[in-house]
C-alpha atoms as a PDB file:
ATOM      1  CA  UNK A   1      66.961 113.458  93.625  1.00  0.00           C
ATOM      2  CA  UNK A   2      67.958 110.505  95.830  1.00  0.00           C
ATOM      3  CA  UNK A   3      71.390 110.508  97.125  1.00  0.00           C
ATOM      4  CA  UNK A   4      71.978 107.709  98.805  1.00  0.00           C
ATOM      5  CA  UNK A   5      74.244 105.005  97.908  1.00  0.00           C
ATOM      6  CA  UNK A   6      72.838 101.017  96.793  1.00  0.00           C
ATOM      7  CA  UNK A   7      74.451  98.458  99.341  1.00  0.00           C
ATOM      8  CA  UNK A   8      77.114  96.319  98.014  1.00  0.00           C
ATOM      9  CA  UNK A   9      75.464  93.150  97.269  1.00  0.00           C
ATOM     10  CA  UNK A  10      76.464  89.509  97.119  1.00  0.00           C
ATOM     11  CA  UNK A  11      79.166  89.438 100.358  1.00  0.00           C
ATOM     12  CA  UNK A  12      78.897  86.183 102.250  1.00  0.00           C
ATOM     13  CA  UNK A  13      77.417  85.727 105.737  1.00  0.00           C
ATOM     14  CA  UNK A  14      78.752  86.635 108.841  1.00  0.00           C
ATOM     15  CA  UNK A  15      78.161  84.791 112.241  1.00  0.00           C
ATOM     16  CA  UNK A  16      75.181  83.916 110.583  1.00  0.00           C
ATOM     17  CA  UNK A  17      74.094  87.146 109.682  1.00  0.00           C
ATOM     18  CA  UNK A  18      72.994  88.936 106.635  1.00  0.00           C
ATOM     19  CA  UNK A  19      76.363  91.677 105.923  1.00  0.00           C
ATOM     20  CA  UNK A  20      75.411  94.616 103.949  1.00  0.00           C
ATOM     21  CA  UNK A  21      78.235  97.137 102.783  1.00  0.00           C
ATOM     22  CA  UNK A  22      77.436 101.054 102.376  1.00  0.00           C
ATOM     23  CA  UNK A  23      79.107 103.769 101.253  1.00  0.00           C
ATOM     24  CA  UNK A  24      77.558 106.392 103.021  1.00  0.00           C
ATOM     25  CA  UNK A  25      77.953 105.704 106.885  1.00  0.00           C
ATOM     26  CA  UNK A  26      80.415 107.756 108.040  1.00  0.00           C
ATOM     27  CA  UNK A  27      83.919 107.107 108.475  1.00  0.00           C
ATOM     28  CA  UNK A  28      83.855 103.779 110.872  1.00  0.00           C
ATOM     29  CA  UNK A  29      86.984 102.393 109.156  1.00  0.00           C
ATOM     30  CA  UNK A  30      89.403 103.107 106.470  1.00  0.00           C
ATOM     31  CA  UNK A  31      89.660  99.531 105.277  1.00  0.00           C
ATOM     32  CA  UNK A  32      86.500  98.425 103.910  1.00  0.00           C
ATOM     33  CA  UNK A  33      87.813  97.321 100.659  1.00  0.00           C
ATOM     34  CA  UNK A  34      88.957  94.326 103.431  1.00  0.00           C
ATOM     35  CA  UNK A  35      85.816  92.872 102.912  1.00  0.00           C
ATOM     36  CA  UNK A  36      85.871  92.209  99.100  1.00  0.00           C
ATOM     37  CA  UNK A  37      89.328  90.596 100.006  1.00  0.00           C
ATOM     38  CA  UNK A  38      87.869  88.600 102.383  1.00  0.00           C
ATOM     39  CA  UNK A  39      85.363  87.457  99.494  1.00  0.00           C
ATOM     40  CA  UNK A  40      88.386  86.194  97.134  1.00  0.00           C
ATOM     41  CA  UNK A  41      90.271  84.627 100.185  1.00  0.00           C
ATOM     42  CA  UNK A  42      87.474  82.746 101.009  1.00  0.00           C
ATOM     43  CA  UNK A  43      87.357  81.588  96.830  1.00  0.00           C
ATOM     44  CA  UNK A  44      90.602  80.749  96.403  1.00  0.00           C
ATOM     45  CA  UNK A  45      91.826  79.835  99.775  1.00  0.00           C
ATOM     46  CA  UNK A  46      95.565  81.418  99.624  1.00  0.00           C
ATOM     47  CA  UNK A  47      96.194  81.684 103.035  1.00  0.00           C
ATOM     48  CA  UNK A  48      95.539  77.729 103.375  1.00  0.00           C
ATOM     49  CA  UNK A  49      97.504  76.775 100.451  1.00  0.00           C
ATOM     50  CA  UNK A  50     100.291  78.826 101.767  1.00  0.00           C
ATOM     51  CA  UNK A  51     100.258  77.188 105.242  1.00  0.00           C
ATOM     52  CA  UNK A  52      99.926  73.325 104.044  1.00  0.00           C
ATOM     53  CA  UNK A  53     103.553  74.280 102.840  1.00  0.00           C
ATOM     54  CA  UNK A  54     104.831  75.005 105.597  1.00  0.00           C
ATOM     55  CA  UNK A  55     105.534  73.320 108.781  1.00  0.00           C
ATOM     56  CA  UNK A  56     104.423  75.385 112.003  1.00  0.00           C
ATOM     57  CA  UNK A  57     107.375  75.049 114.397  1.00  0.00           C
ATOM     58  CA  UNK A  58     104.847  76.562 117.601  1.00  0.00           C
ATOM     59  CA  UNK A  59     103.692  74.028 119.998  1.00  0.00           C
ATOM     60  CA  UNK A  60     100.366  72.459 119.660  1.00  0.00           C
ATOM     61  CA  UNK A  61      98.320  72.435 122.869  1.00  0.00           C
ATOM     62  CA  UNK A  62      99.997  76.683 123.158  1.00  0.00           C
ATOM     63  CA  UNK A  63      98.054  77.772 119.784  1.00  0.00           C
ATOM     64  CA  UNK A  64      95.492  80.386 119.673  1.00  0.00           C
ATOM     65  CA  UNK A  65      95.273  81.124 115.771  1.00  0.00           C
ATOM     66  CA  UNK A  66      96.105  78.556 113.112  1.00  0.00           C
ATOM     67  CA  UNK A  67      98.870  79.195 110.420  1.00  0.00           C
ATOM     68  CA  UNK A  68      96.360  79.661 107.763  1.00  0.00           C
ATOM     69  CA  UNK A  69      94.834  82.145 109.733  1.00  0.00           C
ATOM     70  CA  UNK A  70      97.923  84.520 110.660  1.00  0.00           C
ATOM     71  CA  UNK A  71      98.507  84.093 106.916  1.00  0.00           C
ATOM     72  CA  UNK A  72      95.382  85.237 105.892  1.00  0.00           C
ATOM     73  CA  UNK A  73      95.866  88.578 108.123  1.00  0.00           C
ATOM     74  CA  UNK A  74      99.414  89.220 106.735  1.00  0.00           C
ATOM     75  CA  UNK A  75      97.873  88.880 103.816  1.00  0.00           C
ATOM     76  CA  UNK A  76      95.358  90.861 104.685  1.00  0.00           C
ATOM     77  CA  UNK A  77      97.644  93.499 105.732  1.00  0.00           C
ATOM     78  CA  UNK A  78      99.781  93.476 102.525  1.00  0.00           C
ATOM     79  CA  UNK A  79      96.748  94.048 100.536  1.00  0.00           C
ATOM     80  CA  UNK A  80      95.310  97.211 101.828  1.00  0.00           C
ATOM     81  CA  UNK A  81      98.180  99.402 102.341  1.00  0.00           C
ATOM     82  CA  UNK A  82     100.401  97.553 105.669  1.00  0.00           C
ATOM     83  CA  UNK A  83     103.206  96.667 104.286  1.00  0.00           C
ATOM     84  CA  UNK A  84     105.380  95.568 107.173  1.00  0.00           C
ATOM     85  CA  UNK A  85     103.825  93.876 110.660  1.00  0.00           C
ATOM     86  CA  UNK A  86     104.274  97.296 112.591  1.00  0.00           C
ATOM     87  CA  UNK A  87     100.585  98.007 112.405  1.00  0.00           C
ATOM     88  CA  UNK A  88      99.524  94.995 113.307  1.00  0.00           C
ATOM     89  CA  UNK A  89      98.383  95.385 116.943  1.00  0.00           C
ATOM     90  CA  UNK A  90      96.189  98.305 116.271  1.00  0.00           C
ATOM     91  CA  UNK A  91      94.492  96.411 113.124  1.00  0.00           C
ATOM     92  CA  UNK A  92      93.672  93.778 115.640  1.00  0.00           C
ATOM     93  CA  UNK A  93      90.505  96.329 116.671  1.00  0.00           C
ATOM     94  CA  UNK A  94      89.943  97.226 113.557  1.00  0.00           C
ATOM     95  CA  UNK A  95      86.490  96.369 112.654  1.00  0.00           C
ATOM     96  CA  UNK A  96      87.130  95.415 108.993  1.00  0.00           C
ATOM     97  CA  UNK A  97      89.853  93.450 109.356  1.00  0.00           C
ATOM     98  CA  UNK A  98      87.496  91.254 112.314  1.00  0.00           C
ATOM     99  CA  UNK A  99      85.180  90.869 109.957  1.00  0.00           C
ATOM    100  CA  UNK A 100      87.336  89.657 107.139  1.00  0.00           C
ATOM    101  CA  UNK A 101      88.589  87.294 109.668  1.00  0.00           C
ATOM    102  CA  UNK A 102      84.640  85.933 110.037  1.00  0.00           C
ATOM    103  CA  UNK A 103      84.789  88.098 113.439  1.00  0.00           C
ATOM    104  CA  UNK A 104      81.843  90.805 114.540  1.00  0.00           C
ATOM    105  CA  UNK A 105      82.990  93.410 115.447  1.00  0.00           C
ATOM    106  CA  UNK A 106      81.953  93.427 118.949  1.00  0.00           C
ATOM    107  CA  UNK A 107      84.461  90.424 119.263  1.00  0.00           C
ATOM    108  CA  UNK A 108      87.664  90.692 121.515  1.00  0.00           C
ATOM    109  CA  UNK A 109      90.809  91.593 119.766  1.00  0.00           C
ATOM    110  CA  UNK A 110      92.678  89.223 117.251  1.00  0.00           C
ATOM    111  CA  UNK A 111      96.162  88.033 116.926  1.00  0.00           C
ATOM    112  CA  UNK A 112      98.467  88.085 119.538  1.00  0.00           C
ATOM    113  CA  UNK A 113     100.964  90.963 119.197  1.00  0.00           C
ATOM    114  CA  UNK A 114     104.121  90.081 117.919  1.00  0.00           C
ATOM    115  CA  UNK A 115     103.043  86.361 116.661  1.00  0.00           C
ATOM    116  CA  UNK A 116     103.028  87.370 113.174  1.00  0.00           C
ATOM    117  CA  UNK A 117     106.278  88.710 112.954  1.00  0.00           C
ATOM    118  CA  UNK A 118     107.652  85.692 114.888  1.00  0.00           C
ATOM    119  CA  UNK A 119     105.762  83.260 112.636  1.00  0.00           C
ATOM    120  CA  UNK A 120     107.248  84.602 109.556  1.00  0.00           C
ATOM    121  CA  UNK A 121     110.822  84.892 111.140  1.00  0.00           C
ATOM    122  CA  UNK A 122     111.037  81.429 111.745  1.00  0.00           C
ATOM    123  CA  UNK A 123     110.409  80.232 108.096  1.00  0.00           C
ATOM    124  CA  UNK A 124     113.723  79.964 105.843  1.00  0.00           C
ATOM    125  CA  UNK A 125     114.449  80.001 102.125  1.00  0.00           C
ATOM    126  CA  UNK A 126     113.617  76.481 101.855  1.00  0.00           C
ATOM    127  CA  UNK A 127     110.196  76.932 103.032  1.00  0.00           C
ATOM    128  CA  UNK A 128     109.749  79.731 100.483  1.00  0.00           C
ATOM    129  CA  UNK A 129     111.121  78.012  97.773  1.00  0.00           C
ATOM    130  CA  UNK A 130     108.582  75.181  97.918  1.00  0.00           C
ATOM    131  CA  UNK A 131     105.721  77.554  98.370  1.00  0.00           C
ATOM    132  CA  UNK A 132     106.421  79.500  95.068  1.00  0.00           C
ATOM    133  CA  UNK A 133     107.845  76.238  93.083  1.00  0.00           C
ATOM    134  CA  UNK A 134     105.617  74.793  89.988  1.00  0.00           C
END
């Protein structure tokens, strides 16, 4: 009898390359549910809809990664298991989480440690208010 598993079909491209999802690989990261998030995010758009709310108080010509983008890895974070910004800097290696940002994983890190937290601090009420009114 055949044991292995049938690839996960139907995920989108990455970096122009065909992605194909296993289940029996070995343990190369505990977040690969990440991916299928990464396939409603890129549906729906959340992370986008969230940032056209808000006004980004950083400096221009000093920005690495777009609102929208630290967003989408909060959001990221939230959904498979991180629920405060503690773990961000080691999920910035995390293969997964690269490629659910449209990263291989043989890219450099991602996200600046601490900018996440310091984005969201810097938001008030008001700026929540209008992102969850109507």
């Amino acid at each position: 009898m055949d044991n292995s598993t049938l690839p996960l079909p139907g995920l989108s491209p990455l970096s122009g390359k065909r992605l194909d999802v296993r289940f029996d690989g070995g343990m190369l990261s505990s977040d690969g549910g990440i991916l299928l998030l990464r396939e409603v995010e890129q549906r729906l758009r959340v992370a986008d809809r969230l940032a056209a709310c808000i006004k980004d108080p950083r400096s221009p010509e000093h920005l690495t990664h777009s609102l929208a983008d630290i967003i989408g890895f909060r959001l990221m974070m939230i959904a498979a298991g991180y629920e405060d910004g503690n773990d961000a800097a080691s999920l910035r290696a995390d293969p997964m989480f690269k490629m659910a940002l449209d990263l291989t994983p043989s890219d450099g890190r991602v996200r600046q440690r601490g900018v996440i937290s310091a984005v969201a601090s810097g938001h008030r009420q008001a700026a929540l208010a209008v992102m969850f009114s109507g």
